[in-house]
Protein backbone atom coordinates (compact mmCIF):
# COMPACT_ATOMS: atom_id res chain seq x y z
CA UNK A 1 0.00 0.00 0.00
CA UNK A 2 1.72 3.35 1.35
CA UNK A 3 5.48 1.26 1.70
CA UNK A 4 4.13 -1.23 3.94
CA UNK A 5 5.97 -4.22 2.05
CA UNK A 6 4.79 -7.52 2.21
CA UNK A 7 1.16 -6.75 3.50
CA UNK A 8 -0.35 -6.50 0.01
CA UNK A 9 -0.77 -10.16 -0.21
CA UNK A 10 -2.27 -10.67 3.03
CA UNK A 11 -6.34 -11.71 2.61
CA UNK A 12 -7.49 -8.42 4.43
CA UNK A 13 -5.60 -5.70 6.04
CA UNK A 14 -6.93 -2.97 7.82
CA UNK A 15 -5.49 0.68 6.62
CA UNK A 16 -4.42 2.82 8.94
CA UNK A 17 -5.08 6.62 9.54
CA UNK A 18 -1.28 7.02 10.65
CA UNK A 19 -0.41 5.30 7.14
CA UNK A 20 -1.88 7.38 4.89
CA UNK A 21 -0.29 9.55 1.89
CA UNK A 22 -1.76 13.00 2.95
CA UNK A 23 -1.06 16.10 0.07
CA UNK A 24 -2.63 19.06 -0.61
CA UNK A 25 -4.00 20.85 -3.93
CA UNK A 26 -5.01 24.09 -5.68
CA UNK A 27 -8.59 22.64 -4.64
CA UNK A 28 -7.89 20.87 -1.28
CA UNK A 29 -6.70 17.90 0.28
CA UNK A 30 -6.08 14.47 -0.83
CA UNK A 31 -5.62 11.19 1.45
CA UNK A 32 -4.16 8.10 -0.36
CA UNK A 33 -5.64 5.06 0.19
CA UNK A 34 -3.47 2.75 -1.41
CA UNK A 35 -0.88 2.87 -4.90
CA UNK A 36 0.62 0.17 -6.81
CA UNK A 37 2.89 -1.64 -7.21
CA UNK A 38 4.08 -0.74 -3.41
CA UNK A 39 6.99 2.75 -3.65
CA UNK A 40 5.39 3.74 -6.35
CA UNK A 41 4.88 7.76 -6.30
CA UNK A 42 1.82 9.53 -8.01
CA UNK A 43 4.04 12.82 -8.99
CA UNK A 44 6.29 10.74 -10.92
CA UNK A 45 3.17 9.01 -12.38
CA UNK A 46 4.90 5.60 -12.36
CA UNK A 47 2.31 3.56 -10.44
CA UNK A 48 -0.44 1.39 -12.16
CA UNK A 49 -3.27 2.05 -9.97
CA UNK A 50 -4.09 4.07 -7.21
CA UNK A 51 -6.90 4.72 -4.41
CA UNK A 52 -7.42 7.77 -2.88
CA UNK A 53 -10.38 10.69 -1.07
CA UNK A 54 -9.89 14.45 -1.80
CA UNK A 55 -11.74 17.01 0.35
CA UNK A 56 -12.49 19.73 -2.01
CA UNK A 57 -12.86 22.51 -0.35
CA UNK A 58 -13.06 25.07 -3.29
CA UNK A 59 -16.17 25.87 -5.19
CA UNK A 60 -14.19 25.87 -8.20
CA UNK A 61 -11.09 23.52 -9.06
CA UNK A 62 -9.31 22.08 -12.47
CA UNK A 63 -8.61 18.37 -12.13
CA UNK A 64 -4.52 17.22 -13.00
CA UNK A 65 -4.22 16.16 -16.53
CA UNK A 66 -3.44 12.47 -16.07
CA UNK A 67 -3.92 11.41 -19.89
CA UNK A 68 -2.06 8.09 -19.19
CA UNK A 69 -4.88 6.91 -16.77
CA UNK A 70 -8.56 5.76 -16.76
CA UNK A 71 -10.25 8.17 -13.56
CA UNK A 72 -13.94 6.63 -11.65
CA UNK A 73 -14.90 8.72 -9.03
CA UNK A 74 -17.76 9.25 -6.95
CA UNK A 75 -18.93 11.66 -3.90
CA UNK A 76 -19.35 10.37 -0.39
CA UNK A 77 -20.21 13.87 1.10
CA UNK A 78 -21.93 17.03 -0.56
CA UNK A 79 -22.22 16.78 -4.53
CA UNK A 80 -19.68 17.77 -7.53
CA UNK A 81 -20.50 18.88 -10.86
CA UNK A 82 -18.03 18.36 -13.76
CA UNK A 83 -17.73 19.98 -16.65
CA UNK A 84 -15.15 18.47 -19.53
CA UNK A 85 -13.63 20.26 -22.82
CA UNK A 86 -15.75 19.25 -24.66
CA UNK A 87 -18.98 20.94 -23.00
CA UNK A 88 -20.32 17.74 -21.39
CA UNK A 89 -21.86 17.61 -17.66
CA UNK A 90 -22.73 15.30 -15.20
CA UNK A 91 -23.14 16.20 -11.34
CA UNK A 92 -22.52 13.87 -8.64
CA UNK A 93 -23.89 12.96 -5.81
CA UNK A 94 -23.59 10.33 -3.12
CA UNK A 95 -24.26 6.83 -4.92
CA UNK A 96 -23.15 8.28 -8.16
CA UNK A 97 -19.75 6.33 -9.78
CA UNK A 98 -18.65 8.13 -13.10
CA UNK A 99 -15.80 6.55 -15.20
CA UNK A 100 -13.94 9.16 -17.73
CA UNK A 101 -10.54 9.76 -19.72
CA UNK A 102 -7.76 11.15 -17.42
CA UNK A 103 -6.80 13.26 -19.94
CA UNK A 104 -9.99 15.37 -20.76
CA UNK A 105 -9.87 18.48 -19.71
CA UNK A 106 -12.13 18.80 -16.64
CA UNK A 107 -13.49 21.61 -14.10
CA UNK A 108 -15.07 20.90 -10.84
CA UNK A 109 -18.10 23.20 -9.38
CA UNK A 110 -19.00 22.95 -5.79
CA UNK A 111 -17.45 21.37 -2.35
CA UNK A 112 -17.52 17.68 -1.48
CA UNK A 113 -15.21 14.68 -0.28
CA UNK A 114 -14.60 12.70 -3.40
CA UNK A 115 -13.57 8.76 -3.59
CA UNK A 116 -11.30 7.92 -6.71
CA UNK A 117 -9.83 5.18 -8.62
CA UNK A 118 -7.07 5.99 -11.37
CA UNK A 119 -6.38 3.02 -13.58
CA UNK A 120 -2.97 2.80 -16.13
CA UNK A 121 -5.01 2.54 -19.48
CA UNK A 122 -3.53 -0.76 -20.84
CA UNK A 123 -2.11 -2.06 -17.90
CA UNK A 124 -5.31 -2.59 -15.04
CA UNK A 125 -8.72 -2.82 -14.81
CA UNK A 126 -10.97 -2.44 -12.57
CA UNK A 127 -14.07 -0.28 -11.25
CA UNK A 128 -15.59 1.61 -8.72
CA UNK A 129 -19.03 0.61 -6.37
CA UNK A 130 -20.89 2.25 -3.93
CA UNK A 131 -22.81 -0.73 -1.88
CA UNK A 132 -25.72 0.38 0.37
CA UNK A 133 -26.04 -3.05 3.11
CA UNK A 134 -29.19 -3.16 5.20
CA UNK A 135 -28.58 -3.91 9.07
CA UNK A 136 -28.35 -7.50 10.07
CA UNK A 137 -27.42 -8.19 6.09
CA UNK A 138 -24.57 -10.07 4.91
CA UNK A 139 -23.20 -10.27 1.24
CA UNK A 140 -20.25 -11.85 -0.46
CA UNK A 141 -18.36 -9.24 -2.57
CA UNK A 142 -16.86 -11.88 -5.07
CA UNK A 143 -15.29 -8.88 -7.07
CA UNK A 144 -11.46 -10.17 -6.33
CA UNK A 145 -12.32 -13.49 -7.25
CA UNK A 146 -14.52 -13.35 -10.31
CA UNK A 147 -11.94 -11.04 -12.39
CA UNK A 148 -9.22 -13.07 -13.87
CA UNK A 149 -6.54 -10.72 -14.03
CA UNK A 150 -3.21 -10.61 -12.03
CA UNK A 151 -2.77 -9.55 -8.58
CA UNK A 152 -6.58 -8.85 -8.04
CA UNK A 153 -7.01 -5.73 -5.33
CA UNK A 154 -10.02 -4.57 -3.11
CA UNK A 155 -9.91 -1.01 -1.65
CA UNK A 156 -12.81 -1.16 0.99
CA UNK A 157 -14.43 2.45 2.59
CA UNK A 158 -16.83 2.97 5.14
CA UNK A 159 -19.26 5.71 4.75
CA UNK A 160 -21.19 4.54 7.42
CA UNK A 161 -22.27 2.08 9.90
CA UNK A 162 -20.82 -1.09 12.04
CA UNK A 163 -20.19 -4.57 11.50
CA UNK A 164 -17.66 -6.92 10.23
CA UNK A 165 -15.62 -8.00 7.56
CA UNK A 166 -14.02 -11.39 6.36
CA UNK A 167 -11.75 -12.43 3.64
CA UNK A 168 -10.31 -16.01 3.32
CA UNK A 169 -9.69 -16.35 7.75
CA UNK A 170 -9.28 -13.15 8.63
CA UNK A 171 -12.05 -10.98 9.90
CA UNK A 172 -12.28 -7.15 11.32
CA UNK A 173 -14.82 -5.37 12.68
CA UNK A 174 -15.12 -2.01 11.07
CA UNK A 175 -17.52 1.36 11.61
CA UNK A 176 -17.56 4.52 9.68
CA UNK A 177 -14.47 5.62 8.04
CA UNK A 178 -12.86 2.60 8.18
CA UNK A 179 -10.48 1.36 5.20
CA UNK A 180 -9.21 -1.74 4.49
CA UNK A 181 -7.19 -3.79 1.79
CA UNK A 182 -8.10 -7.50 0.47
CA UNK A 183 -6.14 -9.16 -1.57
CA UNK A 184 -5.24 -12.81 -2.73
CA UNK A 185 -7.97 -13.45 -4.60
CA UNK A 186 -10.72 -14.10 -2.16
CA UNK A 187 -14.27 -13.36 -1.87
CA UNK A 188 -15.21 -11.12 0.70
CA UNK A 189 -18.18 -10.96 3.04
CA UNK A 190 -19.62 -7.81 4.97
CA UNK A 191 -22.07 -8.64 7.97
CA UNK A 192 -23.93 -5.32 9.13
CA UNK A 193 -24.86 -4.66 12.91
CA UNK A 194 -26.61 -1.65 11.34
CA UNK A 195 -27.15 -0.28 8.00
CA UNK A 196 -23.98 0.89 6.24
CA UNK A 197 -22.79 1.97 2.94
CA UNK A 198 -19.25 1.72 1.50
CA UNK A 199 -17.55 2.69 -1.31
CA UNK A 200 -15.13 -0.52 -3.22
CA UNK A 201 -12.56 -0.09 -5.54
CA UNK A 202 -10.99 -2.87 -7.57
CA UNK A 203 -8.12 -3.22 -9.33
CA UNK A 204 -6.11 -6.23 -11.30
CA UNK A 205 -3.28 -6.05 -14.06
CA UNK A 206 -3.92 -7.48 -17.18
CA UNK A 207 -0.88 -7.90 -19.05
CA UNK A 208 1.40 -5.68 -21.39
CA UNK A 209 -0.67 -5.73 -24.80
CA UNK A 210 -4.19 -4.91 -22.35
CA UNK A 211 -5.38 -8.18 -22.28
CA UNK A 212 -6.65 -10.09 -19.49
CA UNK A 213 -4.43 -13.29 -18.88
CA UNK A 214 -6.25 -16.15 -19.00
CA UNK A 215 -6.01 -18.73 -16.12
């Protein structure tokens, strides 16, 4: 994750507050989740995915050119209305995932904490979900398993609630704004003491040509 070697094969790890990549913007602040592969740096835009929230504190802000990289981002707080080059819209709310070109030219209207995923184009795959859980619910997020690309990834947010989560044997309890990393492959189940929403980014190499290896 943040240069904690060695934990991003373990089944489920929970992500620290004291571990995470804090930076700040024209627009804000930005809190990395998680970047790989692990040393990576997003300023010398060698990494092939990345996970992070930006407060955006500005009611008007330019989003970094990144035309190397597939953006999905969504709003956990407030709503965001973007505006690309080409004169398109869409405004965002809470629930809302939007997938776009890193390289478009985009502007940002109004203030909100944002969730993203940036993907290498060519290189990963991968997608963003909000997932709304009822209390006393339990679902299997299969997402890490049912890809078939390499080194499958699960970023894991809580917006709200309480409960617990297990991948493979390993199990947390988590409550709102809790992160945590899966990996290994391995579905993962949420069980809900009350109702709770999180946002879930996944990630998985496919291999040089953009293909997705067969297993």
């Amino acid at each position: 994750m943040n240069g904690r070697k060695g934990e991003m094969n373990h089944m489920l790890v929970r992500i620290r507050e004291k571990d995470l990549r804090v930076s700040e913007w024209s627009g804000g602040v930005t809190r990395q989740f998680a970047i790989f592969p692990d040393g990576a740096d997003y300023g010398a835009r060698d990494f092939l995915w990345r996970v992070s929230s930006a407060g955006v504190f500005q009611d008007e802000s330019d989003f970094t050119a990144l035309p190397d990289y597939k953006r999905c981002i969504s709003v956990i707080d407030g709503e965001m209305l973007l505006e690309h080059g080409d004169g398109s819209r869409i405004r965002l709310t809470p629930g809302i995932v939007y997938c776009f070109d890193g390289g478009a030219p985009t502007h940002s209207y109004g203030t909100c904490t944002d969730f993203n995923l940036m993907l290498r184009k060519g290189r990963c795959e991968g997608g963003l979900s909000f997932l709304s859980l009822e209390k006393g619910e339990q679902r299997d997020l299969p997402m890490a398993r049912e890809n078939r690309g390499l080194n499958p990834r699960v970023i894991l947010y809580c917006i709200r609630g309480a409960g617990w989560i297990r991948s493979g044997s390993d199990e947390e309890p988590f409550a709102a704004g809790d992160a945590f990393f899966a990996g290994g492959g391995e579905s993962i189940r949420i069980g809900c003491g009350e109702r709770a929403a999180f946002m879930a980014a996944e990630a998985y190499e496919t291999d040089s040509s953009g293909e997705t290896p067969a297993r």
